[in-house]
Protein backbone atom coordinates (compact mmCIF):
# COMPACT_ATOMS: atom_id res chain seq x y z
CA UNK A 1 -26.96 -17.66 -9.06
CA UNK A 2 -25.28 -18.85 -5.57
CA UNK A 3 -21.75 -18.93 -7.33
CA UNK A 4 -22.81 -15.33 -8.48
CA UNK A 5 -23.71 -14.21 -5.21
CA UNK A 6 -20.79 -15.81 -3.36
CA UNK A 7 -18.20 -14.26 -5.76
CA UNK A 8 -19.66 -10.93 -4.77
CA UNK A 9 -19.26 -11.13 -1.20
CA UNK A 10 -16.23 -12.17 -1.54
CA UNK A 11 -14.96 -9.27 -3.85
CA UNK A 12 -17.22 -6.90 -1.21
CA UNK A 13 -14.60 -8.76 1.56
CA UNK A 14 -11.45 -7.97 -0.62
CA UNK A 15 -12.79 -4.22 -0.85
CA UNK A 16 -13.09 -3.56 2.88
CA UNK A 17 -9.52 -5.39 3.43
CA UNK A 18 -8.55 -2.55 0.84
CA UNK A 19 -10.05 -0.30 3.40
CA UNK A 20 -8.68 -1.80 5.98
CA UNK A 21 -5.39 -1.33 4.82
CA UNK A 22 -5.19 2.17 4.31
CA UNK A 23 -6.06 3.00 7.83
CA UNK A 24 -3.27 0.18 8.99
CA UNK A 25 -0.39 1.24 6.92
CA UNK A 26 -1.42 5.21 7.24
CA UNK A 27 -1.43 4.59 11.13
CA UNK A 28 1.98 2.45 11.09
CA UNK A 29 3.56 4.84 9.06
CA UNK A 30 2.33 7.76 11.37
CA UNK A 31 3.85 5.51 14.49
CA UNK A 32 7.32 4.58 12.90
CA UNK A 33 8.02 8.56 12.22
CA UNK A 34 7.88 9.09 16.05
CA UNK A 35 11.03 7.41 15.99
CA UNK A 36 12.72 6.58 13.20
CA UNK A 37 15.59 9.32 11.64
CA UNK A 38 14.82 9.81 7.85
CA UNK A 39 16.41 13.23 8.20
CA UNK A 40 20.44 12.96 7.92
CA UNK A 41 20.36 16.62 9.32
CA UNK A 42 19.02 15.51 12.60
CA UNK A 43 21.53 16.27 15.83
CA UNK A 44 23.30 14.03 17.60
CA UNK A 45 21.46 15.26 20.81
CA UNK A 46 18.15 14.62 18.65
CA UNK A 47 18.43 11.73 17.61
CA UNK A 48 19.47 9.82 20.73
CA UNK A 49 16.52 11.67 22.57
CA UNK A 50 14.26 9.76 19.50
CA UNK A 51 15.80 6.69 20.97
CA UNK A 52 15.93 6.75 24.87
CA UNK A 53 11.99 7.93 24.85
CA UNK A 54 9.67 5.15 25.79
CA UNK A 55 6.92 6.22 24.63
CA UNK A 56 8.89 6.59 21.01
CA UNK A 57 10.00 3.00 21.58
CA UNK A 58 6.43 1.91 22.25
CA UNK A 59 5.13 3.44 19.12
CA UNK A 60 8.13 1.17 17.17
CA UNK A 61 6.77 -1.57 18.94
CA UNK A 62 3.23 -1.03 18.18
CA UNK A 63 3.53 -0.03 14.15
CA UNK A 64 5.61 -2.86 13.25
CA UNK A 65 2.70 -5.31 13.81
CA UNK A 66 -0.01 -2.57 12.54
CA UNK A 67 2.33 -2.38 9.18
CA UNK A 68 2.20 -5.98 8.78
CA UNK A 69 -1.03 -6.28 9.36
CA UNK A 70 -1.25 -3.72 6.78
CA UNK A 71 0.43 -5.33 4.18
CA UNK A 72 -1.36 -8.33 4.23
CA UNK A 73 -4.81 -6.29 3.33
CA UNK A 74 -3.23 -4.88 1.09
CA UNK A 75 -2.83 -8.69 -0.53
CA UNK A 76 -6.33 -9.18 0.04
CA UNK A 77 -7.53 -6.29 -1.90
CA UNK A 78 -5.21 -7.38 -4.68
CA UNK A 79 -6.70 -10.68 -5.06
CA UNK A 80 -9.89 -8.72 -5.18
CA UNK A 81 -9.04 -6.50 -7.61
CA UNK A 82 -7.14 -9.05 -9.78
CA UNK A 83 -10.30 -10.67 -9.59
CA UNK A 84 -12.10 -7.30 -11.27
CA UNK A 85 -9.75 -7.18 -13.77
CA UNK A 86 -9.40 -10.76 -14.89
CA UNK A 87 -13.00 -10.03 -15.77
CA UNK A 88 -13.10 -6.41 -17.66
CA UNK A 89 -9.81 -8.03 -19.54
CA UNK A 90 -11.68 -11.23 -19.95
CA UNK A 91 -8.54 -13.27 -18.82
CA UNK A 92 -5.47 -10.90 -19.88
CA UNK A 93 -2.36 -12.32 -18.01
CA UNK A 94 -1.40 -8.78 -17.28
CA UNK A 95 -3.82 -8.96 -14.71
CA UNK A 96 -1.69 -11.83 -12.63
CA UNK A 97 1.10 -8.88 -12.16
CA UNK A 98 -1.43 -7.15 -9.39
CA UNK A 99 -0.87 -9.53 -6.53
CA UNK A 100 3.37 -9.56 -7.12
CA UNK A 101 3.05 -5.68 -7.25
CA UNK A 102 1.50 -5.02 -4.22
CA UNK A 103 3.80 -7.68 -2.48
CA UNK A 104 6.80 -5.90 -3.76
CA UNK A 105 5.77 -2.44 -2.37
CA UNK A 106 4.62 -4.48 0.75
CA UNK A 107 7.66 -5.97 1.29
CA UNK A 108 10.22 -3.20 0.42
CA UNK A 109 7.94 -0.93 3.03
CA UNK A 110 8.19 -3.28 5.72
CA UNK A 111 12.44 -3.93 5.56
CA UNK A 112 12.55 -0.10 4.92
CA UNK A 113 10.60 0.89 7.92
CA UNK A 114 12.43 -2.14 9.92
CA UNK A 115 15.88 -0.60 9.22
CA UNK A 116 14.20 2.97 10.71
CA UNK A 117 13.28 1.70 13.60
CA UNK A 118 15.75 -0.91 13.90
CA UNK A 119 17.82 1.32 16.05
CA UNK A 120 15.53 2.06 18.52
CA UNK A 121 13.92 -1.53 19.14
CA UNK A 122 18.02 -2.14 19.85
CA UNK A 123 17.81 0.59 22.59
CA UNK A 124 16.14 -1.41 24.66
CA UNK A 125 18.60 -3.24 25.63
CA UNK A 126 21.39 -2.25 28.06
CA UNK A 127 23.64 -4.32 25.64
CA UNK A 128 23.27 -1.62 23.14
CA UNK A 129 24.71 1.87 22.81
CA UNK A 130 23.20 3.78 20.04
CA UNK A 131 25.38 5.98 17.26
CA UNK A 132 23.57 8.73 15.69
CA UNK A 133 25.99 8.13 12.56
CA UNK A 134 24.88 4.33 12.27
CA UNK A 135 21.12 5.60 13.36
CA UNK A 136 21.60 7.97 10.43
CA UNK A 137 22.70 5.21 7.83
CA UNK A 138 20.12 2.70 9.01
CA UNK A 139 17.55 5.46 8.59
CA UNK A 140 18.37 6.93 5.13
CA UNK A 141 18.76 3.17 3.80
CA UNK A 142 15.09 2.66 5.54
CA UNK A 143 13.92 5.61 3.37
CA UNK A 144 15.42 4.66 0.27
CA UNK A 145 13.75 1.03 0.66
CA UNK A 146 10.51 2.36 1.42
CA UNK A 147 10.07 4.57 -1.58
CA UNK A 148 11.82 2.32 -3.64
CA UNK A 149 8.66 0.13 -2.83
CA UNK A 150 6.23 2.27 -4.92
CA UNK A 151 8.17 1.04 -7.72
CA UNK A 152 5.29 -2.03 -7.16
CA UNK A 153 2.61 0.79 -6.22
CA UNK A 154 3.30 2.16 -9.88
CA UNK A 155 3.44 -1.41 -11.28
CA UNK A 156 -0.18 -1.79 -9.40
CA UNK A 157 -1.45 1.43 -10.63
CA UNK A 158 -0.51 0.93 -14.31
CA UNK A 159 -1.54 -2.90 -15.09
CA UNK A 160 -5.24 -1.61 -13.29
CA UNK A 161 -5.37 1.76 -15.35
CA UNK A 162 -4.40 -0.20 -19.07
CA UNK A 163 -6.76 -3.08 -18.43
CA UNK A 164 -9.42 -0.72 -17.56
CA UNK A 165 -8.69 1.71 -20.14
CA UNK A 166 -8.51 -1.03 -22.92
CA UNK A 167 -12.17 -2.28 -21.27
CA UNK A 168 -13.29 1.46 -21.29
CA UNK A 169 -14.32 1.58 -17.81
CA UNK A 170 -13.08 4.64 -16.79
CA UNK A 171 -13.46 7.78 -17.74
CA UNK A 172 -10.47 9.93 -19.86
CA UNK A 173 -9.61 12.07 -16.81
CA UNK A 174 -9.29 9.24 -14.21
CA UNK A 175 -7.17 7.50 -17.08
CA UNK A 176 -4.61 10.34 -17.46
CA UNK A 177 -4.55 11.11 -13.54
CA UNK A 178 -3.85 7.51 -13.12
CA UNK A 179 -0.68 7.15 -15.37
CA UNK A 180 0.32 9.91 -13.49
CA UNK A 181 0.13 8.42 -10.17
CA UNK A 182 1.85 5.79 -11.90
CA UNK A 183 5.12 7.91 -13.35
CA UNK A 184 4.89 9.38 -9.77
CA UNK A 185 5.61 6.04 -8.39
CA UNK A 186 7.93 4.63 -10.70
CA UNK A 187 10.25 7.77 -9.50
CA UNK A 188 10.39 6.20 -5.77
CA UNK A 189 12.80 7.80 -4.13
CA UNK A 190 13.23 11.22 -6.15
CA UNK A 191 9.86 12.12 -5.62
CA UNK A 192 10.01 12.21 -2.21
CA UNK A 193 6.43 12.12 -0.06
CA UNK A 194 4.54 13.24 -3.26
CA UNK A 195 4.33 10.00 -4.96
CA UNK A 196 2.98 8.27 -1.40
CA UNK A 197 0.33 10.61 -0.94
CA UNK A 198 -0.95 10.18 -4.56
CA UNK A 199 -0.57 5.99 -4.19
CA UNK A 200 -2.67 6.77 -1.51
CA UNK A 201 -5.26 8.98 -2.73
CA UNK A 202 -5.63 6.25 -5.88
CA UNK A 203 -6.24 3.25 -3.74
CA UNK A 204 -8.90 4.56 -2.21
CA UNK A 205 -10.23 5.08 -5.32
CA UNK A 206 -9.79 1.45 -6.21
CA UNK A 207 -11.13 0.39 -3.15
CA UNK A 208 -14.38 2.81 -4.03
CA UNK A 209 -14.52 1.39 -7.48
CA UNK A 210 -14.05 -2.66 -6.00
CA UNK A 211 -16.88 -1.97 -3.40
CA UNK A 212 -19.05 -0.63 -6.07
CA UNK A 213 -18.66 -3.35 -8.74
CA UNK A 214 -19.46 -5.94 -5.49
CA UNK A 215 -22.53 -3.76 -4.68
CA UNK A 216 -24.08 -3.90 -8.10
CA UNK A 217 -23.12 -7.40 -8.88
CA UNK A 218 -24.67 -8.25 -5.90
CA UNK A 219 -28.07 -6.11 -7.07
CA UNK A 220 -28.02 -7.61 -10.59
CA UNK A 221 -27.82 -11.21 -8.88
CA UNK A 222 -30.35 -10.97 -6.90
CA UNK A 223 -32.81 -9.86 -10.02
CA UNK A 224 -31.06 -13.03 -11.83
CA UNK A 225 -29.27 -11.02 -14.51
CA UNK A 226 -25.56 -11.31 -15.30
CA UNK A 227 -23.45 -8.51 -14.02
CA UNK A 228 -21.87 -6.23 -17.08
CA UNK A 229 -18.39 -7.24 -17.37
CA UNK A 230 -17.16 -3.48 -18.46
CA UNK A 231 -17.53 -1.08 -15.75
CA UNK A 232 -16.01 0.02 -12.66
């Protein structure tokens, strides 16, 4: 009953890190697009305003921290939510791709945004005299990196949508609109901000779904009855 009641807390912890981490990477994101230069079309003039602002430079220096911080939630709910599907799947080794997923998108979103901002954090200092044409590069290559990262999103999306599909613990609709958040993601860079806001919109429906598993496991343990082991 205690092991019970400690594995639900700590799946009700990995839930609010999910939380957690959509407000953190939403907020860093919102920060590095004060001053990073994801649009090639940008002007010269433009761009080395972006750069010389301090306030601009202050947001770079603020969301770099927020997006790590991010990132590692992010982890947290994965262990979480390997953790629910380890048990609908009843041990599938699928399951173990979660965690590498979700450090993959982490860690391509976090070089991407880095190389955006780069330019900027390098303004700082007198030593430095920005280029918009380098600025340009570094900012376009951030971009690419970045979506390229939902490549682990979709990875995320799909092992969590055929393990609960298989378990039947979701209905048909949420099934199909997952794979599509999935095929959404696996496109990266070609589908532009599309396939973020729909990664987006889907983890906070696995966060929903982990919270609510930890809230009735934590019910049925208290009445001393095993938790079903098929629904979300």
């Amino acid at each position: 009953m205690l092991g019970l009641m400690d594995e639900s807390r700590a799946l009700q912890r990995a839930g609010w890190a999910g939380a957690a981490s959509i407000v953190l990477l939403g907020v860093a994101v919102a920060l590095g697009y004060l001053v990073g230069v994801d649009d090639p079309s940008m002007s010269d003039s433009d761009i080395l305003e972006r750069l010389g602002n301090d306030g601009r430079q202050a947001a770079a220096g603020i969301g770099m921290p927020v997006l790590a911080a991010g990132v590692a939630m992010l982890l947290w709910f994965a262990t979480g939510l390997r953790q629910v599907l380890d048990r609908l799947s009843g041990g599938d080794p699928l399951a173990h791709a979660v965690v590498p997923a979700a450090a993959l998108f982490g860690g391509l979103m976090i070089t991407g945004v880095s190389l955006d901002v780069g330019s900027a954090f390098a303004a700082w200092s007198d030593e430095f005299t920005p280029d918009p044409n380098t600025v340009r590069a570094l900012g376009t290559a951030g971009q690419v990196l970045a979506l390229t990262g939902l490549i682990g999103g979709g990875v995320l999306v799909a092992v969590t949508t055929r393990i609960a599909q298989q378990a039947g613990a979701l209905p048909t609709w949420a099934i199909w609109t997952s794979y599509a958040v999935a095929v959404l993601c696996l496109s990266g860079f070609w589908s532009g901000g599309t396939a973020s806001v729909a990664f987006a919109l889907w983890l906070v429906g696995a966060v929903v779904g982990v919270l609510r598993l930890a809230r009735r496991s934590t019910d049925v343990g208290e009445e001393g009855i095993e938790p079903p082991t098929s629904s979300l």
